[in-house]
C-alpha atoms as a PDB file:
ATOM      1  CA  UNK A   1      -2.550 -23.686   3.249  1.00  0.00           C
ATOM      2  CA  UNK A   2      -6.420 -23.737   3.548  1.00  0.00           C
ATOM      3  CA  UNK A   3      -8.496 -21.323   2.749  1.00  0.00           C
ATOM      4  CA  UNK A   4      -8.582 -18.241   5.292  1.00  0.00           C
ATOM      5  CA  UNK A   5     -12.368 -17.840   4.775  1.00  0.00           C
ATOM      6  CA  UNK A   6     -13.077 -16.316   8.535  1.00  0.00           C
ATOM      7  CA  UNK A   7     -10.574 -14.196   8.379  1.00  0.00           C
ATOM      8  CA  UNK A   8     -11.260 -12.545   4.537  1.00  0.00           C
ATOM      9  CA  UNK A   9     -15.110 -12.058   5.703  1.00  0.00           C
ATOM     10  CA  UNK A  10     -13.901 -10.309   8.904  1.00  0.00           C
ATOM     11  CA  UNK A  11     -11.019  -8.090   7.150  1.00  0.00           C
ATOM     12  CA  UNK A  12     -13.744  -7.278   4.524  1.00  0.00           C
ATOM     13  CA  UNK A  13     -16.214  -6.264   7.205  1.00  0.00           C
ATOM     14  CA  UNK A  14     -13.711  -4.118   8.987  1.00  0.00           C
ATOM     15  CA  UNK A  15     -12.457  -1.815   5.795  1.00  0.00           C
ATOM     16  CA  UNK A  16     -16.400  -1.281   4.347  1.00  0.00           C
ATOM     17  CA  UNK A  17     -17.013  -0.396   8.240  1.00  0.00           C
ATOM     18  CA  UNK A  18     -13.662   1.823   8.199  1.00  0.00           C
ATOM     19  CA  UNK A  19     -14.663   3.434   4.856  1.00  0.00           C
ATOM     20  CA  UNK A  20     -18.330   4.394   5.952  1.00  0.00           C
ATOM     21  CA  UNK A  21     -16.382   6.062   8.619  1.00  0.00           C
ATOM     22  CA  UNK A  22     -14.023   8.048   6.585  1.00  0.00           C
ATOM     23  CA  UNK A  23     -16.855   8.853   3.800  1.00  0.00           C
ATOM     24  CA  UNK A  24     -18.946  10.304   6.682  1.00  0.00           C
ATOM     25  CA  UNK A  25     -16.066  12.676   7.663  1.00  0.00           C
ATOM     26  CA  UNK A  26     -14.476  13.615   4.690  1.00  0.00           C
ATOM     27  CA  UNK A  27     -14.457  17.538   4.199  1.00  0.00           C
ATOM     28  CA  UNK A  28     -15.689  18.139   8.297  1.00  0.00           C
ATOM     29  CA  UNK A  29     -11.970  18.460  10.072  1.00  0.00           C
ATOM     30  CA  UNK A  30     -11.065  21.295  11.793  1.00  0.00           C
ATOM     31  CA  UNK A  31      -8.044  22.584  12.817  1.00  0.00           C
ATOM     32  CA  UNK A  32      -8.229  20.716  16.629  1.00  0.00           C
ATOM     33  CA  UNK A  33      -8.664  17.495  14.820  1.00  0.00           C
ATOM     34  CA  UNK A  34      -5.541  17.598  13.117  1.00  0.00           C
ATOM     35  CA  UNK A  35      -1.617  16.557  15.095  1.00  0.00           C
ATOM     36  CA  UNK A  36       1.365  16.514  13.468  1.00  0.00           C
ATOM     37  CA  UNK A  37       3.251  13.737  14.557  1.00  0.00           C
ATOM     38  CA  UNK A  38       6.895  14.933  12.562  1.00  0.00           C
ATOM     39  CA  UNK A  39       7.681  17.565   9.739  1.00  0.00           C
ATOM     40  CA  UNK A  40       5.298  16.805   7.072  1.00  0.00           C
ATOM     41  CA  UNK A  41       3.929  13.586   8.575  1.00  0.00           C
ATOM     42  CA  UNK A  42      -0.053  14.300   9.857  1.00  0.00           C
ATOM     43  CA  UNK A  43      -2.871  12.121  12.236  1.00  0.00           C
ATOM     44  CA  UNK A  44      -5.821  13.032  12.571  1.00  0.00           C
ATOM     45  CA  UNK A  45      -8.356  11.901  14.957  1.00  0.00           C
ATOM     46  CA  UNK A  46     -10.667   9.811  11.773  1.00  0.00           C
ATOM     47  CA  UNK A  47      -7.421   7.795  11.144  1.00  0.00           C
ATOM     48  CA  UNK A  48      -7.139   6.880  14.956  1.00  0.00           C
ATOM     49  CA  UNK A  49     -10.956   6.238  15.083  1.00  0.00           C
ATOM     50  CA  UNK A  50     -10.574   3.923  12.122  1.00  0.00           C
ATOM     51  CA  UNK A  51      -7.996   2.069  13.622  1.00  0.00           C
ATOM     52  CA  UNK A  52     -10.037   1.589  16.609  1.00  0.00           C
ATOM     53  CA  UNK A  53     -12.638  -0.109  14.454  1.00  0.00           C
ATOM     54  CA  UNK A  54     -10.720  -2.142  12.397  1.00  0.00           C
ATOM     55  CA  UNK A  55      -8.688  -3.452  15.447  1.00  0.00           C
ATOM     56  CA  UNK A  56     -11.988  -3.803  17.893  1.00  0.00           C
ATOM     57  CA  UNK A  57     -13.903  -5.846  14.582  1.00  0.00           C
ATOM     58  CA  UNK A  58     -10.978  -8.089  14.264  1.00  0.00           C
ATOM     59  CA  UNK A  59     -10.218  -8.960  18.013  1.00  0.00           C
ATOM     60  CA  UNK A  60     -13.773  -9.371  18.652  1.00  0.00           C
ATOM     61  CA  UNK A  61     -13.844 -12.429  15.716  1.00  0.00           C
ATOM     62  CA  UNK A  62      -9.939 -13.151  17.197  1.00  0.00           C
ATOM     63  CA  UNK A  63      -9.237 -12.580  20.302  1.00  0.00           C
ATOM     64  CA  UNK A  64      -5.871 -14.160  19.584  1.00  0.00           C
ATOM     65  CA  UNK A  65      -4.575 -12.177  16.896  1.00  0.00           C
ATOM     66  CA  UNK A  66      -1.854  -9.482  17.221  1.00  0.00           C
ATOM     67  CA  UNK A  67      -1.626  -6.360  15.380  1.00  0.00           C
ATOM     68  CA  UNK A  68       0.393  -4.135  13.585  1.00  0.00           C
ATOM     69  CA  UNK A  69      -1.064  -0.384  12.606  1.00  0.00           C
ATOM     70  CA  UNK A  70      -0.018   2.570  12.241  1.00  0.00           C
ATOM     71  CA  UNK A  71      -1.306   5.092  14.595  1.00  0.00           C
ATOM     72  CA  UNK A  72      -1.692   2.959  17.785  1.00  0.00           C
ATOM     73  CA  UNK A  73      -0.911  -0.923  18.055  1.00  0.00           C
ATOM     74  CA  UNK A  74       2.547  -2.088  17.836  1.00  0.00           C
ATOM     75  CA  UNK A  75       2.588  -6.084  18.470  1.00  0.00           C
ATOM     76  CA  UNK A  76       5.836  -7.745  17.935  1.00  0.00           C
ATOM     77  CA  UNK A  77       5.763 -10.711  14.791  1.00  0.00           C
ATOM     78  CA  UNK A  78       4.695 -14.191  15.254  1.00  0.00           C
ATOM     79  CA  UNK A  79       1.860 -16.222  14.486  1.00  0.00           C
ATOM     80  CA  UNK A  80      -1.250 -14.399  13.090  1.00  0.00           C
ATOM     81  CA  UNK A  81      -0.323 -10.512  13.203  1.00  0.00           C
ATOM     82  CA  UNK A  82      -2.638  -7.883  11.176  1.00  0.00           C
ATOM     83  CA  UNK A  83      -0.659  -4.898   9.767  1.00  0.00           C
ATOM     84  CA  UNK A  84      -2.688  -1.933   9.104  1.00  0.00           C
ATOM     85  CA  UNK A  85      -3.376   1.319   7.821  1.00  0.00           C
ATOM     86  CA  UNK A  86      -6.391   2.933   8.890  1.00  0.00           C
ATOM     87  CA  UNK A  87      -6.370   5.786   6.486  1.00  0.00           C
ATOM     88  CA  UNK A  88      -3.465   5.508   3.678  1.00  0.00           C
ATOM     89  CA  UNK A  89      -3.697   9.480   2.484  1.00  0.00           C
ATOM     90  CA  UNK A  90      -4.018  11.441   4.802  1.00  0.00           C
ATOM     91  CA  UNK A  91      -3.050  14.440   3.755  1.00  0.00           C
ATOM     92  CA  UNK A  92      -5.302  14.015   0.783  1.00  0.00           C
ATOM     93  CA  UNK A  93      -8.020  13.633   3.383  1.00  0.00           C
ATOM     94  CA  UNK A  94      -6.672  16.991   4.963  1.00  0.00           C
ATOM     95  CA  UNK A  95      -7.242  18.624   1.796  1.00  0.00           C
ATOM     96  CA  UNK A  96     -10.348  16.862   0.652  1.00  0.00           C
ATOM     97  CA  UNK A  97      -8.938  14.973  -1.865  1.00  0.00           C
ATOM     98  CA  UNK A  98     -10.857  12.195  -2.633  1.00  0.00           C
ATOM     99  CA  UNK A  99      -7.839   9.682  -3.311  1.00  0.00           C
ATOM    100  CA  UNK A 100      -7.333   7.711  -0.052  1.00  0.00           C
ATOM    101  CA  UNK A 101      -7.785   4.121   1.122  1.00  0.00           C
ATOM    102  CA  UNK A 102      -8.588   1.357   4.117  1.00  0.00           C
ATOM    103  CA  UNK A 103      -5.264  -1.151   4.059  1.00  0.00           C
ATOM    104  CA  UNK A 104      -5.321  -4.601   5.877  1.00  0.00           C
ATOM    105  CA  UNK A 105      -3.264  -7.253   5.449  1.00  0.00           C
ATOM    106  CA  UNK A 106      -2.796 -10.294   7.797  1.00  0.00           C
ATOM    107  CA  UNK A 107       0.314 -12.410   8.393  1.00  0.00           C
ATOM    108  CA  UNK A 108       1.039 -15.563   9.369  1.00  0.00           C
ATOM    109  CA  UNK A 109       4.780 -16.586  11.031  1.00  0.00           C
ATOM    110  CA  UNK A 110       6.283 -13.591   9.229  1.00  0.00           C
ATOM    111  CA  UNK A 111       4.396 -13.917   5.577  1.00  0.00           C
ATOM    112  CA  UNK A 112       1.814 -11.650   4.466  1.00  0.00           C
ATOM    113  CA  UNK A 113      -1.005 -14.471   3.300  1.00  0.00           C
ATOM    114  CA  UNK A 114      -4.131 -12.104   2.840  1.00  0.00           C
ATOM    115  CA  UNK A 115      -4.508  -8.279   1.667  1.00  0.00           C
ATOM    116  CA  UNK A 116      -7.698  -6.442   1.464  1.00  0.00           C
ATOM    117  CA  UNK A 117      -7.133  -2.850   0.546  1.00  0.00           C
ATOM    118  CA  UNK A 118     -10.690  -0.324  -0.128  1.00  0.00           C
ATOM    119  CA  UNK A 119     -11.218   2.704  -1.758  1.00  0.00           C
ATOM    120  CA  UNK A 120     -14.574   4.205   0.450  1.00  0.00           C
ATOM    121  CA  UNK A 121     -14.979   7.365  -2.396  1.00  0.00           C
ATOM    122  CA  UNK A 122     -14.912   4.756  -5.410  1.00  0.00           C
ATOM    123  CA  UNK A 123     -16.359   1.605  -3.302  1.00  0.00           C
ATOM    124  CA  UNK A 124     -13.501  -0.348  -5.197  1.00  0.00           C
ATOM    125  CA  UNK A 125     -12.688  -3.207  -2.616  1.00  0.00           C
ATOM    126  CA  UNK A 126      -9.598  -5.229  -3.728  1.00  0.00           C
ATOM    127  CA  UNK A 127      -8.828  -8.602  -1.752  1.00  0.00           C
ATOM    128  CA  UNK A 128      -5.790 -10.907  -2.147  1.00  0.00           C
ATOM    129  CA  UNK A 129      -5.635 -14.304  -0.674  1.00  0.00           C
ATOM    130  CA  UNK A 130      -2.140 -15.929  -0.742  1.00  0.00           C
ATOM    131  CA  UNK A 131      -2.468 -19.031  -3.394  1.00  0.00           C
ATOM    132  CA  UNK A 132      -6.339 -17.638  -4.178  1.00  0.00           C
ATOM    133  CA  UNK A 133      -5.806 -14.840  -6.854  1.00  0.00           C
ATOM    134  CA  UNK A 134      -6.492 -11.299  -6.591  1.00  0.00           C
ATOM    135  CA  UNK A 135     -10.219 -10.111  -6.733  1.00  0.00           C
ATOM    136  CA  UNK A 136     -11.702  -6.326  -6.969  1.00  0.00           C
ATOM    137  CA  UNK A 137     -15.445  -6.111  -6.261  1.00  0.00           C
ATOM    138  CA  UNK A 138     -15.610 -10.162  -6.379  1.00  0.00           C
ATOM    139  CA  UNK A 139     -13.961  -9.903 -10.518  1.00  0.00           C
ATOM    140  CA  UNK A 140     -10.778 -11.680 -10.792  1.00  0.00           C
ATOM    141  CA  UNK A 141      -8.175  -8.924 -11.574  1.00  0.00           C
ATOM    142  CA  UNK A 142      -4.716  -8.990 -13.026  1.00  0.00           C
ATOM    143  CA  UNK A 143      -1.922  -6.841 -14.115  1.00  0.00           C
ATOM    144  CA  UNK A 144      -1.514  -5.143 -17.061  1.00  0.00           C
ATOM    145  CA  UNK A 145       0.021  -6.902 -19.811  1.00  0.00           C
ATOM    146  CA  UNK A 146       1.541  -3.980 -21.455  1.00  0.00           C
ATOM    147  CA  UNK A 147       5.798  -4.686 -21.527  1.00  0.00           C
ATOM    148  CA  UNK A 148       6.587  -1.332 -24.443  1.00  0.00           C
ATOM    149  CA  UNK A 149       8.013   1.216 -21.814  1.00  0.00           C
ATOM    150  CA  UNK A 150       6.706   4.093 -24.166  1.00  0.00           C
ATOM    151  CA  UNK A 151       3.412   2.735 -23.233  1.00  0.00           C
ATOM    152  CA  UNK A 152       3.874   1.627 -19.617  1.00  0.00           C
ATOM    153  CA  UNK A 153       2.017   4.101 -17.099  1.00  0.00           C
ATOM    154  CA  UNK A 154       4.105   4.351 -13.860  1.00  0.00           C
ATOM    155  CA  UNK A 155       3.331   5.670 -10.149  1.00  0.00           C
ATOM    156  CA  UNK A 156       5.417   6.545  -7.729  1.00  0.00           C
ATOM    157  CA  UNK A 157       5.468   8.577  -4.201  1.00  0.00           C
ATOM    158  CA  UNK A 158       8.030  11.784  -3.207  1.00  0.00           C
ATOM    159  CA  UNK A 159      10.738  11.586  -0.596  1.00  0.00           C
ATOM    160  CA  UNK A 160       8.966  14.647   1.261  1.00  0.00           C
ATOM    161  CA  UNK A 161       9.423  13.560   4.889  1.00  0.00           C
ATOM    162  CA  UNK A 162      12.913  12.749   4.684  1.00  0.00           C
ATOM    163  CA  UNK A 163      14.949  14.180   1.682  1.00  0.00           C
ATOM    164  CA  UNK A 164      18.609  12.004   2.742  1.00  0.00           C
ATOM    165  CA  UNK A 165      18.269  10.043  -1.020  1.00  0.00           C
ATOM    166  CA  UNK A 166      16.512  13.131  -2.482  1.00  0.00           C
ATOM    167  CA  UNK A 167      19.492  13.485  -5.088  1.00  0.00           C
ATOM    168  CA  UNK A 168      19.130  10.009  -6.181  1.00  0.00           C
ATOM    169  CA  UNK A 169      15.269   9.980  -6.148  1.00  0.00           C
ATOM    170  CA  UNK A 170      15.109  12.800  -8.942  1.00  0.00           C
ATOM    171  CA  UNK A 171      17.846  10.892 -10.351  1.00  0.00           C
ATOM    172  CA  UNK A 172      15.566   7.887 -10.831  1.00  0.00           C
ATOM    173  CA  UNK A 173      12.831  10.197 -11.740  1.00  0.00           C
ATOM    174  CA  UNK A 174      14.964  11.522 -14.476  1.00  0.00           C
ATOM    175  CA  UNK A 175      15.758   8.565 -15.714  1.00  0.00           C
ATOM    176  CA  UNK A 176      11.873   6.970 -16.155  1.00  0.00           C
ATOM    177  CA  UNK A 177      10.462  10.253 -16.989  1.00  0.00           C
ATOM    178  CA  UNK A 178      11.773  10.154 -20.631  1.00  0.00           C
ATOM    179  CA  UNK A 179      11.286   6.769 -21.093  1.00  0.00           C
ATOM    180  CA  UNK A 180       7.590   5.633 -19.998  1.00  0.00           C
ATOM    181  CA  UNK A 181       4.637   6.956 -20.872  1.00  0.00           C
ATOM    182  CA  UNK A 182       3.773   9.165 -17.750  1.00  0.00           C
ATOM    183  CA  UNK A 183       4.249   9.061 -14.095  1.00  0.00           C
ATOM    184  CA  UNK A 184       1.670   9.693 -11.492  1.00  0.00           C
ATOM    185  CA  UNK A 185       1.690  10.834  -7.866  1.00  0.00           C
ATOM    186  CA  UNK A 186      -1.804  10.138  -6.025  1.00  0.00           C
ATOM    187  CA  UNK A 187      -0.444  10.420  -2.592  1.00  0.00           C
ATOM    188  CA  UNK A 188      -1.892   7.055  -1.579  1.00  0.00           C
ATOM    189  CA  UNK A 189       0.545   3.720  -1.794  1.00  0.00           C
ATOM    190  CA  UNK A 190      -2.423   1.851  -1.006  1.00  0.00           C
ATOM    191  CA  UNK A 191      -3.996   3.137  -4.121  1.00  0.00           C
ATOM    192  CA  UNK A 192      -1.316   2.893  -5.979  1.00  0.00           C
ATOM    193  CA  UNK A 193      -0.579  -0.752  -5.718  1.00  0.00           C
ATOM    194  CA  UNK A 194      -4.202  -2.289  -6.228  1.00  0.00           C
ATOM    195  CA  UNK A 195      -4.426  -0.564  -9.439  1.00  0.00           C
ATOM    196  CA  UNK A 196      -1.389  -1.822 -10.392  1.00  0.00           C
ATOM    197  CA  UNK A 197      -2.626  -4.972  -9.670  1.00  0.00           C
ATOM    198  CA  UNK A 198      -5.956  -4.244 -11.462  1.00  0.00           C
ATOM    199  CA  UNK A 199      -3.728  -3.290 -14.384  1.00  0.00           C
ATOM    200  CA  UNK A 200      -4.019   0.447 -14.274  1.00  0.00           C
ATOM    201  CA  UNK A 201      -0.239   1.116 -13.770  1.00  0.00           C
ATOM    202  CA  UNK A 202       2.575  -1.128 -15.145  1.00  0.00           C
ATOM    203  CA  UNK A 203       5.090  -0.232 -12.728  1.00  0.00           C
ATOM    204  CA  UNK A 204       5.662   1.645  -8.996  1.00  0.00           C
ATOM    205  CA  UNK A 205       8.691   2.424  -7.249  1.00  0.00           C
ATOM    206  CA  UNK A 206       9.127   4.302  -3.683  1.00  0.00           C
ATOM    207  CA  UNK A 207      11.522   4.350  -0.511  1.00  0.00           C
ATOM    208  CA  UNK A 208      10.863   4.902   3.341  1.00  0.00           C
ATOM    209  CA  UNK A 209       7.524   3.293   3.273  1.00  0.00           C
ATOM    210  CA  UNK A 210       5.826   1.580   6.031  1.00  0.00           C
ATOM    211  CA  UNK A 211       5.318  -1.955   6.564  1.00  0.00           C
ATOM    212  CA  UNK A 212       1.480  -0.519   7.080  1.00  0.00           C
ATOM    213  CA  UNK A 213       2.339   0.821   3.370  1.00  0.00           C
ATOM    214  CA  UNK A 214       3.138  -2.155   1.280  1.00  0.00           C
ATOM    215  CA  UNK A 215       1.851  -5.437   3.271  1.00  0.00           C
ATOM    216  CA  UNK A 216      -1.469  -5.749   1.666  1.00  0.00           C
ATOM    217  CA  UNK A 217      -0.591  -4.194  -1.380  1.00  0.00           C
ATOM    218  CA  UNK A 218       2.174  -6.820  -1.502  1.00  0.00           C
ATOM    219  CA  UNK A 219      -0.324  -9.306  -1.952  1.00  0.00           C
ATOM    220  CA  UNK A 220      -2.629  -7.768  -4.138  1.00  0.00           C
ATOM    221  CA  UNK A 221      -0.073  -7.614  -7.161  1.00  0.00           C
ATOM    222  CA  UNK A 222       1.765 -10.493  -6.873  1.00  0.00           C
ATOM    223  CA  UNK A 223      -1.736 -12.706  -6.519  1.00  0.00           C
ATOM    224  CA  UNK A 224      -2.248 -10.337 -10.096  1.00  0.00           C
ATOM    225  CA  UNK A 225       0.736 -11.626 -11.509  1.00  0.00           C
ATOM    226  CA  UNK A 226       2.885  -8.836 -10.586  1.00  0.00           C
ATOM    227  CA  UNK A 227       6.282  -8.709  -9.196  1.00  0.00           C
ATOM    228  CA  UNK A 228       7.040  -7.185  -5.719  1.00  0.00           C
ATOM    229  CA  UNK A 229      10.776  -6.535  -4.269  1.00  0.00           C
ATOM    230  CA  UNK A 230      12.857  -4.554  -2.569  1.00  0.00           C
ATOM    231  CA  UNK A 231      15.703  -2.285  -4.299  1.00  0.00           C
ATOM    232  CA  UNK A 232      18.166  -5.080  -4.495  1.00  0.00           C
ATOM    233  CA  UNK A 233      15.852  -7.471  -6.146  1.00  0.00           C
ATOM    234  CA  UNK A 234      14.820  -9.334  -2.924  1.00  0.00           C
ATOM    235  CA  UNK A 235      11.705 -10.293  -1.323  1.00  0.00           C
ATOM    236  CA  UNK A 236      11.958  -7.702   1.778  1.00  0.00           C
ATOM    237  CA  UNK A 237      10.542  -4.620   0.330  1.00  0.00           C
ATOM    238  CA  UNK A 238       7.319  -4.724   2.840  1.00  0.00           C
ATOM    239  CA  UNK A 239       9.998  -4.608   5.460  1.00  0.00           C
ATOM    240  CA  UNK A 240      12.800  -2.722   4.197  1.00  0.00           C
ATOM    241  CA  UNK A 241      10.207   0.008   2.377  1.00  0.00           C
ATOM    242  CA  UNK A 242      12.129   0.461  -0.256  1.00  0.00           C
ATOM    243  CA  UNK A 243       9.808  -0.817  -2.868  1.00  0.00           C
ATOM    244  CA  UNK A 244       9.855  -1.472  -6.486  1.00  0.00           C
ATOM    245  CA  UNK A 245       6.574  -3.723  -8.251  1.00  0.00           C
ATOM    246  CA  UNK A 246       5.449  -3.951 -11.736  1.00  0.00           C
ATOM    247  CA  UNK A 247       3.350  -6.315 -13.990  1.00  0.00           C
ATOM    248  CA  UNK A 248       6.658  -8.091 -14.170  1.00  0.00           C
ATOM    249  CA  UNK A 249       7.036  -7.358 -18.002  1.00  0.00           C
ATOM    250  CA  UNK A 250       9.147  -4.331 -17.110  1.00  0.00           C
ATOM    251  CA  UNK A 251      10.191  -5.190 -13.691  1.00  0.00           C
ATOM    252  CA  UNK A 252      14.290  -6.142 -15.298  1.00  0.00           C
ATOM    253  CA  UNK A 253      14.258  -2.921 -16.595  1.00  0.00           C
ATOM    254  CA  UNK A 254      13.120  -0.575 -13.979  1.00  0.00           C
ATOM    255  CA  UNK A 255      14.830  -2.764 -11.661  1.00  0.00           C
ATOM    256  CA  UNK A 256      17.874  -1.966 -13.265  1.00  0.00           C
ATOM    257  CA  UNK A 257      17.041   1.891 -13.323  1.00  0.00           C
ATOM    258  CA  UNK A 258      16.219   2.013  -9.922  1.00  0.00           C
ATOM    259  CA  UNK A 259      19.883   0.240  -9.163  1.00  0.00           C
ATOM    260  CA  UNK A 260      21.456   2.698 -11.338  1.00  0.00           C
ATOM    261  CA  UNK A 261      20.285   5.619  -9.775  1.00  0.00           C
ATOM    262  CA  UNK A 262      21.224   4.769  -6.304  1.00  0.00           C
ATOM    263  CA  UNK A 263      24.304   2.855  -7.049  1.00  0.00           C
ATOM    264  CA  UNK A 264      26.313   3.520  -4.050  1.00  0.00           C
ATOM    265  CA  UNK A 265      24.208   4.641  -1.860  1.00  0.00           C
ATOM    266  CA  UNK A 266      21.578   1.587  -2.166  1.00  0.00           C
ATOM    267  CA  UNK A 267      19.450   2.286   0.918  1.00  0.00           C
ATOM    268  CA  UNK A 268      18.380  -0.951   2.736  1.00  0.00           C
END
């Protein structure tokens, strides 16, 4: 497919224009700016003014387009449809924790062909173009090249919202805690998968995600080098959020984990 050079410049604009915004607020909510939209699950009124912006950039430039996010706009699929989340960590930005990010991807007839996720607190913009390679701060970038699971560097995300697969979770956590290197927990998927596709982390595995979650992260690694799938090995984790991606040097192996740990209760 040709090059989507429009649409990159306008995604860019919109996630440095969503990042000034969350920069400028970071460390100023109060309690009234804060909803709770289920147990453990928080908006606050930054994310929805982000969203705003993002969508309001991109219509202006496309008119056309539909969207995806997370807090307000819920077009159905078709055509070009942009899937995003306006603040990925946000609980961290609750807290004042400096680890959160601006997530946009855009599809086209049902795949994801361009991914721009930003990181406002590091200015670290990664952008993925579907057949273009993976770039952070205009560098190529790819993933780590490290296949000895004693050295491999993992990251994953808790079951806290809903704990139905806890048991088999901490069974999977059990299982890759005594054989990699280390396991992190950032709180911010968006985070987590650019830098595994910068080569940061060799591996990532999650469930319940969003399609807000994982679409431009999708991108990112696999334009790296990496390997993104679902639980069962397919190609539907953006859509079934059950995720597992790696530099695809250990991807077999924590596949197979993964599959052991919730043999019989596989979620889809």
């Amino acid at each position: 497919m040709k090059a989507l050079v429009k649409e990159k410049e306008i995604a860019v604009k919109a996630a440095l224009a969503a990042g000034v915004l969350l920069r400028r607020h970071l460390g100023k909510l109060q309690d009234k700016d804060i909803d709770t939209k289920k147990r453990f699950d928080y908006v606050t009124v930054v994310d929805k003014q982000s969203e705003t912006l993002i969508v309001e950039t991109i219509r202006r430039a496309f008119p056309k387009h539909k969207f995806f996010a997370e807090e307000i706009h819920r077009d159905e699929r078709g055509g070009f449809r942009w899937i995003i989340d306006p603040l990925d960590g946000t609980t961290n930005f609750i807290h004042s924790v400096p680890a959160f990010a601006v997530s946009i991807g855009l599809e086209l007839d049902q795949e994801i062909v361009l991914g721009v996720v930003y990181d406002p607190m590091r200015k670290e913009l990664f952008v993925a173009e579907k057949g273009h390679g993976a770039f952070l701060n205009n560098q190529p970038m790819h993933v780590s090249a490290v296949c000895q699971p004693e050295r491999c560097l993992l990251a994953t995300g808790f079951p806290f919202r809903s704990q139905e697969h806890l048991d088999e979770y901490l069974l999977s956590f059990r299982k890759l805690v005594v054989r990699m290197s280390g396991i992190r927990r950032i709180g911010a998927v968006a985070l987590d998968f650019a830098w595994l596709a910068a080569g940061r982390y060799e591996g990532f595995w999650e469930m319940g995600l969003s399609p807000w979650d994982a679409a431009a992260g999708s991108l990112l690694i696999q334009e790296a080098g990496g390997q993104f799938t679902d639980f069962s090995g397919g190609q539907e984790g953006v859509w079934t959020g059950n995720v597992v991606a790696s530099n695809g040097l250990i991807h077999s192996e924590l596949l197979q984990i993964i599959r052991e740990a919730f043999s019989g209760t596989l979620p889809r």
